[in-house]
C-alpha atoms as a PDB file:
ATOM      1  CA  UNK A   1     -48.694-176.129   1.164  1.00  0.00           C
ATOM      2  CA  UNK A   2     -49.906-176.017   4.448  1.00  0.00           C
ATOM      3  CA  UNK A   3     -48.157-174.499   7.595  1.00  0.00           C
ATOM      4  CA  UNK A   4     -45.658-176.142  10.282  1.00  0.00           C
ATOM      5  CA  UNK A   5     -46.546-175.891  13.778  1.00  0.00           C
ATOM      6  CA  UNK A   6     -44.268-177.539  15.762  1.00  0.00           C
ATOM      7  CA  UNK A   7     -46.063-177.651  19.478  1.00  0.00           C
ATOM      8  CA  UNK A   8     -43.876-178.522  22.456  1.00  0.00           C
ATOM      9  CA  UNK A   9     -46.128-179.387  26.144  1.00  0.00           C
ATOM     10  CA  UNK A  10     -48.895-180.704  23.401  1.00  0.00           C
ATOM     11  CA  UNK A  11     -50.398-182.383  26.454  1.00  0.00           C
ATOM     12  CA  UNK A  12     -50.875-179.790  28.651  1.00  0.00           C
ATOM     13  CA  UNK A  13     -53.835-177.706  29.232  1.00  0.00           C
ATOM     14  CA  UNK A  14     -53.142-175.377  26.195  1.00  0.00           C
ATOM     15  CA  UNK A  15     -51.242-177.596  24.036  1.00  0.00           C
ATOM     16  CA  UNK A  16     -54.473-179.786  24.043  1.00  0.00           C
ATOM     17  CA  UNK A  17     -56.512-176.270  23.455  1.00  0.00           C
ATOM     18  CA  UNK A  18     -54.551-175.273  20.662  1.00  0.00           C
ATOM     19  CA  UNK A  19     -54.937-179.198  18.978  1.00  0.00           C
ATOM     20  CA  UNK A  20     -58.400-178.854  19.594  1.00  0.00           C
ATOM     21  CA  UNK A  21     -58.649-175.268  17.889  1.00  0.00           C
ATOM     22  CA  UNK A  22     -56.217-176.783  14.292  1.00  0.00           C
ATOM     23  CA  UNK A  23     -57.748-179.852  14.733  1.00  0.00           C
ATOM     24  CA  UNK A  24     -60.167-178.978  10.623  1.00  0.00           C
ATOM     25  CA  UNK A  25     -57.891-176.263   9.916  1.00  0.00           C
ATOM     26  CA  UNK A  26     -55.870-178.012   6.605  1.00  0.00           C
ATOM     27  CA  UNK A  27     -53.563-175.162   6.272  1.00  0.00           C
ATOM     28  CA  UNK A  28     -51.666-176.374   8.899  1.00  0.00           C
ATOM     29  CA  UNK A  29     -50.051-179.381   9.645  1.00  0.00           C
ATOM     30  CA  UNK A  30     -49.231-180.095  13.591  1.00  0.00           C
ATOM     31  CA  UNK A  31     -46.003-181.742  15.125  1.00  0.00           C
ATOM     32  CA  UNK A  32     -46.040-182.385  18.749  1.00  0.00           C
ATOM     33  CA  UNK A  33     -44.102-183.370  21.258  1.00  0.00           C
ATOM     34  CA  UNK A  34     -44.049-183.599  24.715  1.00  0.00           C
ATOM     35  CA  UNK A  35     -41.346-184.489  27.858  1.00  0.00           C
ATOM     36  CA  UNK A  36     -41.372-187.743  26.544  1.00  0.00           C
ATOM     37  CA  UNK A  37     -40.354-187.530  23.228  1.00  0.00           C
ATOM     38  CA  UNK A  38     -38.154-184.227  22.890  1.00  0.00           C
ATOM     39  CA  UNK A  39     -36.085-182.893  25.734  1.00  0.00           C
ATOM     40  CA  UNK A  40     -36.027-178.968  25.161  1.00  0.00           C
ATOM     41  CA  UNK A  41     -33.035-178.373  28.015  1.00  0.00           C
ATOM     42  CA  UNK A  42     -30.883-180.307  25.789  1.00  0.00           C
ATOM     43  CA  UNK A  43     -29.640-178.061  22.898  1.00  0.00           C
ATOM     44  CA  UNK A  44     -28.808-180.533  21.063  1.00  0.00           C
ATOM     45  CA  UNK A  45     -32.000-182.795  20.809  1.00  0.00           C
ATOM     46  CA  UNK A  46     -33.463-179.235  20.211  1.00  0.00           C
ATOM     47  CA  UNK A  47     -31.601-178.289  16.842  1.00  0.00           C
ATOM     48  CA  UNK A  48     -31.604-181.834  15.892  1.00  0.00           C
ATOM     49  CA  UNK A  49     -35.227-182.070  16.114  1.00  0.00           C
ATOM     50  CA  UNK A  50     -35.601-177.985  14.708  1.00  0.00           C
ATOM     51  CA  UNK A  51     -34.147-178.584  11.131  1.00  0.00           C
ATOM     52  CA  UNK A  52     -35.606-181.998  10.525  1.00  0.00           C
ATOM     53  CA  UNK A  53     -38.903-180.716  10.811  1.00  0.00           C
ATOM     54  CA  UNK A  54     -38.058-177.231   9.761  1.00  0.00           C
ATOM     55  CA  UNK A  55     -41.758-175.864  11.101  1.00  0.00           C
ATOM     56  CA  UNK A  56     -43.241-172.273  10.570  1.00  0.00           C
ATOM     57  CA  UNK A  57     -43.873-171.578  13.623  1.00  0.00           C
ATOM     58  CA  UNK A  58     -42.781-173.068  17.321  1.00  0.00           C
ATOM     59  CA  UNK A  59     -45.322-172.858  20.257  1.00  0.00           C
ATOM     60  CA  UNK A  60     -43.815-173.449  23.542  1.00  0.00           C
ATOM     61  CA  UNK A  61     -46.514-174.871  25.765  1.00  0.00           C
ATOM     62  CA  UNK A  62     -43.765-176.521  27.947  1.00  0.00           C
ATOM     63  CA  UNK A  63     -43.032-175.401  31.637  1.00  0.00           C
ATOM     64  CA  UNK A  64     -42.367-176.653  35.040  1.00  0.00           C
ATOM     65  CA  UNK A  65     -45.279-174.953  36.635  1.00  0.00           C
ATOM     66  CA  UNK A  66     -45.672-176.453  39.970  1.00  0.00           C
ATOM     67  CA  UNK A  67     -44.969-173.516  41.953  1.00  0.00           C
ATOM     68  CA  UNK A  68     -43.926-175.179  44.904  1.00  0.00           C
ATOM     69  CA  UNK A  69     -41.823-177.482  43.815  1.00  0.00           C
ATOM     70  CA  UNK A  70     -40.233-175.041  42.089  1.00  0.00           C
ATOM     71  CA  UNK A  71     -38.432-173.164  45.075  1.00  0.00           C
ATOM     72  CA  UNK A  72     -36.777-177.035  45.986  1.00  0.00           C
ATOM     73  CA  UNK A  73     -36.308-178.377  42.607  1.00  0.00           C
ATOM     74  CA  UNK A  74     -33.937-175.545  41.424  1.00  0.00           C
ATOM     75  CA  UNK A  75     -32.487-176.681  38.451  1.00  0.00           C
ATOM     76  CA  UNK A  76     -35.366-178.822  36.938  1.00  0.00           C
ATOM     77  CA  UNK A  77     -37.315-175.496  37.429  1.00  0.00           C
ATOM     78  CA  UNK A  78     -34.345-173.415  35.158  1.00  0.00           C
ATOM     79  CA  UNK A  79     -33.905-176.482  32.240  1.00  0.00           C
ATOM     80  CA  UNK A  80     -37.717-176.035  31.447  1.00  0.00           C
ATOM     81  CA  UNK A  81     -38.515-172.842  32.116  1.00  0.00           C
ATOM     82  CA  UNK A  82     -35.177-171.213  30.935  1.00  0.00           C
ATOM     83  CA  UNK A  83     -32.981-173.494  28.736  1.00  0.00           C
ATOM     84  CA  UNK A  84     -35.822-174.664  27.307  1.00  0.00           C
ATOM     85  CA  UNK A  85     -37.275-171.390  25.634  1.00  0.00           C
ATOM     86  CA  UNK A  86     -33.432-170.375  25.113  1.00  0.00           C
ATOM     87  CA  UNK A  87     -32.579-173.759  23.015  1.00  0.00           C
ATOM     88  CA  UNK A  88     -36.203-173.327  21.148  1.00  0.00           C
ATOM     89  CA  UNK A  89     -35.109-169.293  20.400  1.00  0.00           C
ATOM     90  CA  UNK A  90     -31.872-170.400  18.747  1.00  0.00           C
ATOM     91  CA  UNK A  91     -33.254-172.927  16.937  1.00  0.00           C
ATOM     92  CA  UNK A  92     -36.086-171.288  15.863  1.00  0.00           C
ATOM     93  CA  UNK A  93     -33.550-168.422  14.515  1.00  0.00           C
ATOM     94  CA  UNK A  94     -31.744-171.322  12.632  1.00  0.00           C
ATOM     95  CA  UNK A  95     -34.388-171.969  10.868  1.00  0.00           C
ATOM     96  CA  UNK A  96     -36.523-168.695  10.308  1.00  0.00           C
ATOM     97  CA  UNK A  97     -39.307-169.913  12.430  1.00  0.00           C
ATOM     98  CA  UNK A  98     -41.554-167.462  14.490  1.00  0.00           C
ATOM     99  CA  UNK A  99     -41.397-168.709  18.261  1.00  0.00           C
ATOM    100  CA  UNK A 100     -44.482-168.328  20.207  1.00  0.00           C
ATOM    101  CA  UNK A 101     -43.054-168.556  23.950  1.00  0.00           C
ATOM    102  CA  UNK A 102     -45.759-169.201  26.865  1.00  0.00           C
ATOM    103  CA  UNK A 103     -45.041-167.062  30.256  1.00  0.00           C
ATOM    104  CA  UNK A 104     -46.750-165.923  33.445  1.00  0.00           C
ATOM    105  CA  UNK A 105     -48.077-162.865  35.853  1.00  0.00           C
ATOM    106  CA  UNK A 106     -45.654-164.505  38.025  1.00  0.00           C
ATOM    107  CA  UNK A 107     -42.751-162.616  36.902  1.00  0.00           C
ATOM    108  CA  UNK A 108     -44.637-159.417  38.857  1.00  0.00           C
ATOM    109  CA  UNK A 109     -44.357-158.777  42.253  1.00  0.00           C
ATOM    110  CA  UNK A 110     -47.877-159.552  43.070  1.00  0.00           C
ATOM    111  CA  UNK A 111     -48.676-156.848  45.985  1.00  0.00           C
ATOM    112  CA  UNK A 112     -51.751-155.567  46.035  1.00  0.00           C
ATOM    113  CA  UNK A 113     -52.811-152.292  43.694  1.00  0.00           C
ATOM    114  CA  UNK A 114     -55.820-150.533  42.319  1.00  0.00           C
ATOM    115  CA  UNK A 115     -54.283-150.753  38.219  1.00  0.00           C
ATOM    116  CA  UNK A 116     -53.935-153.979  36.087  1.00  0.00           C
ATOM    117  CA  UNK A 117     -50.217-154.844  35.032  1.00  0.00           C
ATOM    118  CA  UNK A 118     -49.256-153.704  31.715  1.00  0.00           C
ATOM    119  CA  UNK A 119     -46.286-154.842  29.179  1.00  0.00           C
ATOM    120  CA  UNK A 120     -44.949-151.752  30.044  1.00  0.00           C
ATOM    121  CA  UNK A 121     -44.731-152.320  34.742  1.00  0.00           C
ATOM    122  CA  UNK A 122     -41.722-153.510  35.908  1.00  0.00           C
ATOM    123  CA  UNK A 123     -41.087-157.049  36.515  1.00  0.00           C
ATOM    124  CA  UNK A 124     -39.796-158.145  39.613  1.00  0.00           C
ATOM    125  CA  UNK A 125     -40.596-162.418  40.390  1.00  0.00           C
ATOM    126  CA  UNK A 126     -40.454-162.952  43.809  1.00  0.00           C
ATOM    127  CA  UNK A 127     -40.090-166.743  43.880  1.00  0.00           C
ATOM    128  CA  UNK A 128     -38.321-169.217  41.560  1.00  0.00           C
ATOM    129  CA  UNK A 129     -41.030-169.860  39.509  1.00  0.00           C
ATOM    130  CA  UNK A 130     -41.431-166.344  38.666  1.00  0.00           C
ATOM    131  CA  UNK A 131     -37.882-165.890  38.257  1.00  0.00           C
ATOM    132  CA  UNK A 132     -37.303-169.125  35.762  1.00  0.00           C
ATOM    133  CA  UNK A 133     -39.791-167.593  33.934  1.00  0.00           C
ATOM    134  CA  UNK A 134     -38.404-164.756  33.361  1.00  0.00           C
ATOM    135  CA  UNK A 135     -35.183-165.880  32.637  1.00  0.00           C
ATOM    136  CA  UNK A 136     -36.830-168.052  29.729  1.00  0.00           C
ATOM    137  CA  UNK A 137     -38.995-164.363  28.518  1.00  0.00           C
ATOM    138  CA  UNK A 138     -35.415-163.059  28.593  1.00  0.00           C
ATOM    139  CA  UNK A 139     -33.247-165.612  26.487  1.00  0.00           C
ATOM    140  CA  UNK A 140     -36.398-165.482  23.895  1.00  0.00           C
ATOM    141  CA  UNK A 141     -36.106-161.711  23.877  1.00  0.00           C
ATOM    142  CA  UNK A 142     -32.248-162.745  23.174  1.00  0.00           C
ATOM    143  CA  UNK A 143     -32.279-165.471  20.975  1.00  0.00           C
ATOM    144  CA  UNK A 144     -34.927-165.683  18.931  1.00  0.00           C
ATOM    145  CA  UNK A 145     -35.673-163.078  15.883  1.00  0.00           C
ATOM    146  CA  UNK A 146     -39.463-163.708  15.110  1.00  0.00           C
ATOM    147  CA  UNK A 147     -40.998-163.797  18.849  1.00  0.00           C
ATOM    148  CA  UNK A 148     -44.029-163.500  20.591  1.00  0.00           C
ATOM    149  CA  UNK A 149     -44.382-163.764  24.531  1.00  0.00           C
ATOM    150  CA  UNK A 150     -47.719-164.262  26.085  1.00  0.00           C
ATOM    151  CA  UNK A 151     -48.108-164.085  29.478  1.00  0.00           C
ATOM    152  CA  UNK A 152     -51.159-165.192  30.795  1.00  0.00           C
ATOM    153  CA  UNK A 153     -52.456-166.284  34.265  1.00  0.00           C
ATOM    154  CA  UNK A 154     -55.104-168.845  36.099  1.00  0.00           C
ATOM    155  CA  UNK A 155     -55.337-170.826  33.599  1.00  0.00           C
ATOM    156  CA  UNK A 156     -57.672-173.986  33.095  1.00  0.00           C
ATOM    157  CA  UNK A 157     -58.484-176.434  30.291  1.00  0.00           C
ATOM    158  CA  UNK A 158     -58.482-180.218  29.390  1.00  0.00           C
ATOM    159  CA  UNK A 159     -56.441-181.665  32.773  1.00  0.00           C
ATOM    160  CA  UNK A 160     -55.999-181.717  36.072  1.00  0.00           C
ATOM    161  CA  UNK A 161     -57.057-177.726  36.929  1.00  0.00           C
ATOM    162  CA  UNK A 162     -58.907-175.376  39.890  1.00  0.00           C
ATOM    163  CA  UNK A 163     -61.810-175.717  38.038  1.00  0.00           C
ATOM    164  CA  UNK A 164     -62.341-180.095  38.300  1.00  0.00           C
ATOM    165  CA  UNK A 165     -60.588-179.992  41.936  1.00  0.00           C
ATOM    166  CA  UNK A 166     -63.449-178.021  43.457  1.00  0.00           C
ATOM    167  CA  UNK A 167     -66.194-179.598  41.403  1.00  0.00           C
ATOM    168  CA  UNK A 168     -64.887-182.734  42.911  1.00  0.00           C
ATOM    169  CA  UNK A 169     -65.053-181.558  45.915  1.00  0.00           C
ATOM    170  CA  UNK A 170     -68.280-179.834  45.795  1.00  0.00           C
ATOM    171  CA  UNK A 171     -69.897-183.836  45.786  1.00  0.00           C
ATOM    172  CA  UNK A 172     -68.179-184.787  49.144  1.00  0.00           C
ATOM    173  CA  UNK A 173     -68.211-181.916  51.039  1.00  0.00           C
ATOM    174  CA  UNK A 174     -71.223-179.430  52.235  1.00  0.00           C
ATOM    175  CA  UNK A 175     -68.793-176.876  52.506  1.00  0.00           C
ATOM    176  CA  UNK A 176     -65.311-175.609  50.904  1.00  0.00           C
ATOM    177  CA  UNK A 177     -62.893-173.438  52.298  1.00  0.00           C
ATOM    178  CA  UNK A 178     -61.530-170.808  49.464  1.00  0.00           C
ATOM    179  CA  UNK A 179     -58.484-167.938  50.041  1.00  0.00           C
ATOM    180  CA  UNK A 180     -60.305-164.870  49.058  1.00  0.00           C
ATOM    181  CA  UNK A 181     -57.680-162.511  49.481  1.00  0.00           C
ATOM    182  CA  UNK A 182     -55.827-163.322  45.815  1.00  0.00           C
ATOM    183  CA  UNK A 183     -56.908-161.533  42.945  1.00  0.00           C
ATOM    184  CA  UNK A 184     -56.850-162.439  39.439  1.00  0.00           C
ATOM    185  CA  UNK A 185     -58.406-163.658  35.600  1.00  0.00           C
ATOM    186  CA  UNK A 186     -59.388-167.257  35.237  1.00  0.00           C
ATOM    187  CA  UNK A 187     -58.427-167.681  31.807  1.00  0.00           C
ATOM    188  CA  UNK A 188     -59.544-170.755  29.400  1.00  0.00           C
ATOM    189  CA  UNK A 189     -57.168-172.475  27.599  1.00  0.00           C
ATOM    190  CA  UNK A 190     -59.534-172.197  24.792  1.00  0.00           C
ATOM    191  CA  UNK A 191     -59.375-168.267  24.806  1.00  0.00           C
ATOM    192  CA  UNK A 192     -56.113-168.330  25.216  1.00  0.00           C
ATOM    193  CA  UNK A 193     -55.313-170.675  21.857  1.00  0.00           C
ATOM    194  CA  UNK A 194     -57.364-168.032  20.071  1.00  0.00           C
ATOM    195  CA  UNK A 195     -55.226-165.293  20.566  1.00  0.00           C
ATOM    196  CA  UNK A 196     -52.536-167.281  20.048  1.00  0.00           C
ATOM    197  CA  UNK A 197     -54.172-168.419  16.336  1.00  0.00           C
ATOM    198  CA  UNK A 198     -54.766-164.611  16.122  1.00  0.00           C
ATOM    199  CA  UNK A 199     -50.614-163.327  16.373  1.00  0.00           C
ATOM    200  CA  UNK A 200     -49.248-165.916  14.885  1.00  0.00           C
ATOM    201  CA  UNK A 201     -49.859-165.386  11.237  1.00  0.00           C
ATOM    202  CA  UNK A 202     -48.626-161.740  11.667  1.00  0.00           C
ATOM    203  CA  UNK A 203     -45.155-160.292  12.046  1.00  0.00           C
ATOM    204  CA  UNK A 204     -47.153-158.007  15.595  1.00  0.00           C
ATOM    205  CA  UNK A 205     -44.237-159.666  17.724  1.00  0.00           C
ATOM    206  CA  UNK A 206     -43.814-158.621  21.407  1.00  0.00           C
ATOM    207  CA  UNK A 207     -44.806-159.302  24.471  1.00  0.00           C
ATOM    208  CA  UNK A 208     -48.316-159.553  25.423  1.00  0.00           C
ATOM    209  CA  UNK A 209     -50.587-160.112  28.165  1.00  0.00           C
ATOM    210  CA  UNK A 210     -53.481-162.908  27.731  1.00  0.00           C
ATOM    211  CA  UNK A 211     -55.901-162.999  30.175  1.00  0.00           C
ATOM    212  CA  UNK A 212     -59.874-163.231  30.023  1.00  0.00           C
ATOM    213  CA  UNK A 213     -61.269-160.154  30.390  1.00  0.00           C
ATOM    214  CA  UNK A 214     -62.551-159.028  34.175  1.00  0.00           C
ATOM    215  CA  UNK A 215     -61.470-160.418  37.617  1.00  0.00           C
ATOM    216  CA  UNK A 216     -62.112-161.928  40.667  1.00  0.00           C
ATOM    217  CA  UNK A 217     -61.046-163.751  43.973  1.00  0.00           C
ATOM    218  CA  UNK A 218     -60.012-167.573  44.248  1.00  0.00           C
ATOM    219  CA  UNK A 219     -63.375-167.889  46.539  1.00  0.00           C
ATOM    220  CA  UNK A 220     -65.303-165.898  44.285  1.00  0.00           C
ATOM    221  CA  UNK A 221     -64.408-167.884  40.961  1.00  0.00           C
ATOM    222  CA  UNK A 222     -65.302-170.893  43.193  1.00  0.00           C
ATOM    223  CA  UNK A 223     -69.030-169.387  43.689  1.00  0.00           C
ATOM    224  CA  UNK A 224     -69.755-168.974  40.288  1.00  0.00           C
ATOM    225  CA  UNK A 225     -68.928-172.354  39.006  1.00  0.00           C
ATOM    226  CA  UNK A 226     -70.704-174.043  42.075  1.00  0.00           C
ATOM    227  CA  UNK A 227     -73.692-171.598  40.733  1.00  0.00           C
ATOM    228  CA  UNK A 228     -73.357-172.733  37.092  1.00  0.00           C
ATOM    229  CA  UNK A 229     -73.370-176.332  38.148  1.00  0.00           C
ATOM    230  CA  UNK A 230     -76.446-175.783  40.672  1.00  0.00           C
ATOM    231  CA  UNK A 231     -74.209-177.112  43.318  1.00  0.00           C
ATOM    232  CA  UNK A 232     -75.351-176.189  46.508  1.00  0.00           C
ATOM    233  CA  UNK A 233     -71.577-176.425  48.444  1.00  0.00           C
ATOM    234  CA  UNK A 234     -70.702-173.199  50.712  1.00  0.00           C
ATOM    235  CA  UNK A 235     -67.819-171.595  50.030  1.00  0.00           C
ATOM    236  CA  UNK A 236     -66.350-170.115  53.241  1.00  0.00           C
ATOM    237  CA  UNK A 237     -63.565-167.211  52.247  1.00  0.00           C
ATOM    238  CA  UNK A 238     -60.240-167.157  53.884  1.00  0.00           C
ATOM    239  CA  UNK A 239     -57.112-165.663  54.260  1.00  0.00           C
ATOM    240  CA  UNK A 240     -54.282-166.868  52.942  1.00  0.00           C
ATOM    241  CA  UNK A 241     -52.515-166.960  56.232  1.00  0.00           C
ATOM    242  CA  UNK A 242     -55.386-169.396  56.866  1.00  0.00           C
ATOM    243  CA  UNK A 243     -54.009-172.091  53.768  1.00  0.00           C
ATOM    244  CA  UNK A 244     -50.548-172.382  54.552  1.00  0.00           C
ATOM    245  CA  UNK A 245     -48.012-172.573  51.617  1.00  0.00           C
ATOM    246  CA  UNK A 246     -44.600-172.916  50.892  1.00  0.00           C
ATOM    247  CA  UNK A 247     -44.503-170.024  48.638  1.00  0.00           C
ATOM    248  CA  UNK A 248     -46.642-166.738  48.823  1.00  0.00           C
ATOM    249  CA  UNK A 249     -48.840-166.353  46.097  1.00  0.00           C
ATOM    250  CA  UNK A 250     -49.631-162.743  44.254  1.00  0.00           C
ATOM    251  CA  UNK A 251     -51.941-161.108  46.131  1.00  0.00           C
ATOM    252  CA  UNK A 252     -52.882-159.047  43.009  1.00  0.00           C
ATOM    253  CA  UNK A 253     -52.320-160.496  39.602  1.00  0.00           C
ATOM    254  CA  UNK A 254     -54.656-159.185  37.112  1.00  0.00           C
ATOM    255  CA  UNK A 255     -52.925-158.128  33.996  1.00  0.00           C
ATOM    256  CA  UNK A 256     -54.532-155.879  31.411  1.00  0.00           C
ATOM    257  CA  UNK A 257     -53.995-156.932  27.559  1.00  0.00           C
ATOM    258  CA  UNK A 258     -52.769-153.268  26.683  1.00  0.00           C
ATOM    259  CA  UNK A 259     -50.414-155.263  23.838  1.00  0.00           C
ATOM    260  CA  UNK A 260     -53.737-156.871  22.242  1.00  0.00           C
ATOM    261  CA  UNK A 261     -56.059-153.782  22.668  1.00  0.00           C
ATOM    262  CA  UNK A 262     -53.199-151.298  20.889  1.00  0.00           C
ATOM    263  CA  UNK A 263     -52.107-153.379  18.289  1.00  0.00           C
ATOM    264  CA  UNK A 264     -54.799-156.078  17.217  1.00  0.00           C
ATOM    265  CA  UNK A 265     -58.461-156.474  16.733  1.00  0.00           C
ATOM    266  CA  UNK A 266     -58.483-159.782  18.822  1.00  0.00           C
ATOM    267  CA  UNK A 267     -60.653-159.774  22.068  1.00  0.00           C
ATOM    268  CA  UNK A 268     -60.995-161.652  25.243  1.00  0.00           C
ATOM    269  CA  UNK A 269     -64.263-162.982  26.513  1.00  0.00           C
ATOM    270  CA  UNK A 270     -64.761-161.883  29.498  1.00  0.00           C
ATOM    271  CA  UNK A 271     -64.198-164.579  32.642  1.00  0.00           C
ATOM    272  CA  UNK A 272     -67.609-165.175  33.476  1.00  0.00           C
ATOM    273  CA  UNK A 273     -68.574-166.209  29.869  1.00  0.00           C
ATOM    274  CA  UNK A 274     -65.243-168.089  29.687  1.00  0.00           C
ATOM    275  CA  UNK A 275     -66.174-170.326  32.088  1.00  0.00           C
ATOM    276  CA  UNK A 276     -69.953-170.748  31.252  1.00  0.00           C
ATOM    277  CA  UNK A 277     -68.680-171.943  28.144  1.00  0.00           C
ATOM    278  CA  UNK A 278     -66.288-174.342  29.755  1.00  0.00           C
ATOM    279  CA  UNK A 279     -68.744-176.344  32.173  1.00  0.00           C
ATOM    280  CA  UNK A 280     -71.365-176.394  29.484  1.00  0.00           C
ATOM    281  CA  UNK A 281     -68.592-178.272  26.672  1.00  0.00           C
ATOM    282  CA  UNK A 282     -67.275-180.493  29.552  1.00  0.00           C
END
């Protein structure tokens, strides 16, 4: 009989990914939902929804992710990103599911070092996006019995991502200006649905980092597509300072995937292949 996976966000960047990946695979069978269909701040909607389909296995895909908008929209920021994993953790308990719960570098400080974050640094968000977050890593840790947080970073996939927005731009403009001064791993949704295929089937819960392998600069990443696509756009580097924002973003957020290395065989590609890979499928 084959598998429940009951896939909330399913048309997001990684809830398309992970459709994509189970799309052949008959031993499971996929339920999704998205915002308009299932509310996950609403407990009730939640357990409803939980023991009529009685799945195997919950992936939370679902966030409020615009970073911005987070710091102004307070409380839509907390029902997605913190009632939401809390009413899928005590659901998923209800019905001896294994939650797979979707989180962020964002719930680091960000300032600049010379290490990768492990599981094992200190958290400490600095705005509310980072700090929803980690309320919702919390009430998983709290509620739910079977769980698995993966916390990954720059991520891009099938949607509106970094990736399309300066390709786009690359066929108006001679020149881009990119902030050069934040570090981090573009990550494909694709790698990251197959680490999530990999911990899933096991009982290796935790928290984990997810992040292609490698890093680089916002400017940087921007080269190397423009170079893949034979675009000939410049890409002038600037400061952050220089691309005002409401909200500061990390200055540093690679994260190492200590978790994966020490406890599984399951490997990231590294970013440069990740995105190779990307252009030449889209």
């Amino acid at each position: 009989m084959a598998k429940k996976l009951f896939i909330t966000g399913c048309n997001g960047q990684l809830g398309k990914a992970i459709n994509n990946l189970y799309s052949q695979n008959t031993d499971y069978q996929l339920v999704n939902t998205d915002m308009g269909d299932l509310d996950i701040s609403n407990i009730d909607e939640v357990m409803e929804r939980i023991k009529s389909e009685k799945p195997d296995v919950i992936i939370n895909c679902a966030a409020f992710t615009a970073v911005d908008a987070c710091e102004t929209e307070i409380d839509a920021a907390y029902k997605a990103n913190a009632l939401g994993p809390r009413n899928l953790s005590i659901a998923a308990t209800e019905v001896d599911a294994k939650l797979m719960h979707v989180s962020t570098d964002y719930v680091f400080d960000g300032k600049l070092r010379s290490n990768p974050y492990t599981e094992f640094d200190q958290v400490n968000p600095q705005g509310m996006y980072g700090k929803t977050k980690l309320a919702g890593e919390n009430f998983v840790k709290e509620f739910a019995k079977k769980h698995f947080i993966v916390r990954t970073a720059w991520l891009y996939g099938d949607g509106k991502n970094f990736v399309k927005t300066m390709l786009k731009l690359s066929e108006s403009h001679d020149e881009v200006s990119v902030v050069c001064d934040q570090t981090g791993s573009p990550t494909s949704a694709k790698e990251l649905a197959l680490s999530i295929a990999a911990l899933i089937d096991t009982d290796n819960y935790g928290t984990f980092h997810g992040t292609c392998e490698g890093s680089c600069n916002w400017a940087e990443f921007t080269q190397e597509i423009f170079r893949l696509k034979s675009k000939n756009t410049k890409v002038n580097h600037i400061t952050s300072d220089q691309y005002p924002s409401p909200v500061k973003r990390p200055e540093y957020s690679v994260l190492e995937n200590y978790m994966f290395k020490l406890t599984t065989n399951h490997t990231y590609a590294h970013w440069k292949d990740a995105i190779k890979e990307y252009l030449e499928e889209n």
